[in-house]
Protein backbone atom coordinates (compact mmCIF):
# COMPACT_ATOMS: atom_id res chain seq x y z
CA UNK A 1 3.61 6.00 1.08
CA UNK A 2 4.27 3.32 -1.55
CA UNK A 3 1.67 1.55 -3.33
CA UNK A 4 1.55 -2.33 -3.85
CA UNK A 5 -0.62 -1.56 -6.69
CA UNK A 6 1.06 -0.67 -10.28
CA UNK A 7 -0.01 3.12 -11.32
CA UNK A 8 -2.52 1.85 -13.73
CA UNK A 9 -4.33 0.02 -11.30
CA UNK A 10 -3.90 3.42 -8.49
CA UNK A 11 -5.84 5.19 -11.70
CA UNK A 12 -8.71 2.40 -11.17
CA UNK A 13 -8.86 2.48 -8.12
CA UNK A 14 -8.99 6.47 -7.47
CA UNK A 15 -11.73 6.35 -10.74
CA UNK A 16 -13.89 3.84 -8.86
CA UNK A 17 -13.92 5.70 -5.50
CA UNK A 18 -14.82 8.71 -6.80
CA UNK A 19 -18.51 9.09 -5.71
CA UNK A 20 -17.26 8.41 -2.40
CA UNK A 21 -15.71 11.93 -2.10
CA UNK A 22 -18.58 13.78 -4.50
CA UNK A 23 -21.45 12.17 -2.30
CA UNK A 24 -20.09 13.79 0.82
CA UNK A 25 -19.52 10.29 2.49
CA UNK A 26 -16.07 11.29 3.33
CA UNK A 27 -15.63 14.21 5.26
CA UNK A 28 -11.80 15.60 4.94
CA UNK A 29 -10.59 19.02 4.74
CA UNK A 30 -10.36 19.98 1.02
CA UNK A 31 -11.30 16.33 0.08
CA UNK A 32 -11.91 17.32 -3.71
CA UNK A 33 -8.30 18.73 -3.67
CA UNK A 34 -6.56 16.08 -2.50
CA UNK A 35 -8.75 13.20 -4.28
CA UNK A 36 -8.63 15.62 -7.46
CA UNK A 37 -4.16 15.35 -6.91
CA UNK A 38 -4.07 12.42 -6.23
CA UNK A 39 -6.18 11.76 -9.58
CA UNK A 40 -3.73 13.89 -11.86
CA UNK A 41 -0.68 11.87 -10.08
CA UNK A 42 -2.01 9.26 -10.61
CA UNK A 43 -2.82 9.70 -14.31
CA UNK A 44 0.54 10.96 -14.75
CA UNK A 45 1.87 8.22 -13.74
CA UNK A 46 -0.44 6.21 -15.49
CA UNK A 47 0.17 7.80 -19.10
CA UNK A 48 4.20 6.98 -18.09
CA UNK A 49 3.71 3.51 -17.78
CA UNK A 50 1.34 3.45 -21.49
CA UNK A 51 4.04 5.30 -23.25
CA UNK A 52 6.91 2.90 -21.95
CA UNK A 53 5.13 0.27 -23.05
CA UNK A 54 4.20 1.85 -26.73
CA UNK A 55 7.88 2.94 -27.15
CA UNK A 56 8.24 -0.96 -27.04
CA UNK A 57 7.02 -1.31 -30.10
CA UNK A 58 9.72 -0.39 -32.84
CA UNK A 59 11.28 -3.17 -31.57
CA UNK A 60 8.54 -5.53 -32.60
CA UNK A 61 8.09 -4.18 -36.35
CA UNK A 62 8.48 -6.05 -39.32
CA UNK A 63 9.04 -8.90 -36.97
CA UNK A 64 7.06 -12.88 -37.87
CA UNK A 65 4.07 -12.22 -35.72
CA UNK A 66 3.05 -8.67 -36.51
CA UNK A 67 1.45 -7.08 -39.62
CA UNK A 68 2.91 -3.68 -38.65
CA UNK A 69 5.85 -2.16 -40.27
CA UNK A 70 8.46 0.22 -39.33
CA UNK A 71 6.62 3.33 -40.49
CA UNK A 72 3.42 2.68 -38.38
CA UNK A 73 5.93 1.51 -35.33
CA UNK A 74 7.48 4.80 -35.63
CA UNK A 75 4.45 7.10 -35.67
CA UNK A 76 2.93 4.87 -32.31
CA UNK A 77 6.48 5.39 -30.57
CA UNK A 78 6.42 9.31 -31.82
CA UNK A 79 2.86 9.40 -29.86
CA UNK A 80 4.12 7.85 -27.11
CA UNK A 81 7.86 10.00 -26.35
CA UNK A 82 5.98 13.04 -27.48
CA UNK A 83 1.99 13.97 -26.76
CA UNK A 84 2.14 10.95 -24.04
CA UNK A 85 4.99 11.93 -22.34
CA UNK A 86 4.15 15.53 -22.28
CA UNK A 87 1.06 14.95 -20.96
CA UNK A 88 2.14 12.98 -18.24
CA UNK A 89 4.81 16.20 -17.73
CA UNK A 90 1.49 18.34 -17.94
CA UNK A 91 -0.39 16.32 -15.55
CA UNK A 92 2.25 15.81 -12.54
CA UNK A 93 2.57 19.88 -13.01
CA UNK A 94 -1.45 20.68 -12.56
CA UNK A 95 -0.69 18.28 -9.69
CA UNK A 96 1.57 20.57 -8.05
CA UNK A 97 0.02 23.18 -8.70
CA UNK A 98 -3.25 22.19 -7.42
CA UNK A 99 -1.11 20.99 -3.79
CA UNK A 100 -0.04 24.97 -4.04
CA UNK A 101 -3.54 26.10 -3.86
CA UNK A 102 -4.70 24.09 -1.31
CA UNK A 103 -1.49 24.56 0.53
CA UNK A 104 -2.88 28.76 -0.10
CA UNK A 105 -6.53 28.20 1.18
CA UNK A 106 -4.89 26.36 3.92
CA UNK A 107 -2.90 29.61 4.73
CA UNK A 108 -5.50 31.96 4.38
CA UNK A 109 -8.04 29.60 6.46
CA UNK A 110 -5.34 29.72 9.20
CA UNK A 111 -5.32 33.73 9.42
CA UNK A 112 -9.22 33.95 9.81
């Protein structure tokens, strides 16, 4: 199911709902497992769309309207193709991983 919203916004969204799954207002099978995937996809691809846009900036060093040279340009754009985009890597596998447990408990439920 696509999303009209872009992934930062899906990360806002899913934060500000939260409570609605903690308080027990929604009742779903393994609600906390799917809200809590849904929250490390969507944080994945959340920390994706920050590092694009930090890569972006080597392109603007040195340039007339920043104070920021090529040095400090490369260290942001080394953050953001390395500990950014591993963590999004990180993220998106806890995801499946988490979908595998539930997917388990679902299993073992279904034996009982």
């Amino acid at each position: 199911m696509g999303s009209s919203l872009d992934p930062v916004e899906v990360l806002a969204a899913l934060v500000a709902i939260d409570g609605v799954y903690s308080n027990d207002l929604v009742v779903l099978p393994h609600a906390e497992d799917r809200f809590t995937t849904r929250l490390l996809e969507a944080s994945a691809d959340a920390v994706r769309v920050i590092s694009k846009h930090l890569s972006y900036v080597k392109d603007l060093a040195g340039g007339p309207d920043t104070s920021f040279n090529e040095a400090f340009a490369a260290r942001v754009t080394e953050l953001a193709d390395g500990p950014l985009a591993q963590m999004s890597d990180d993220l998106t596998s806890q995801a499946q991983q988490l979908a595998k447990l539930q997917q388990n408990a679902d299993e073992i439920e279904s034996d009982e």
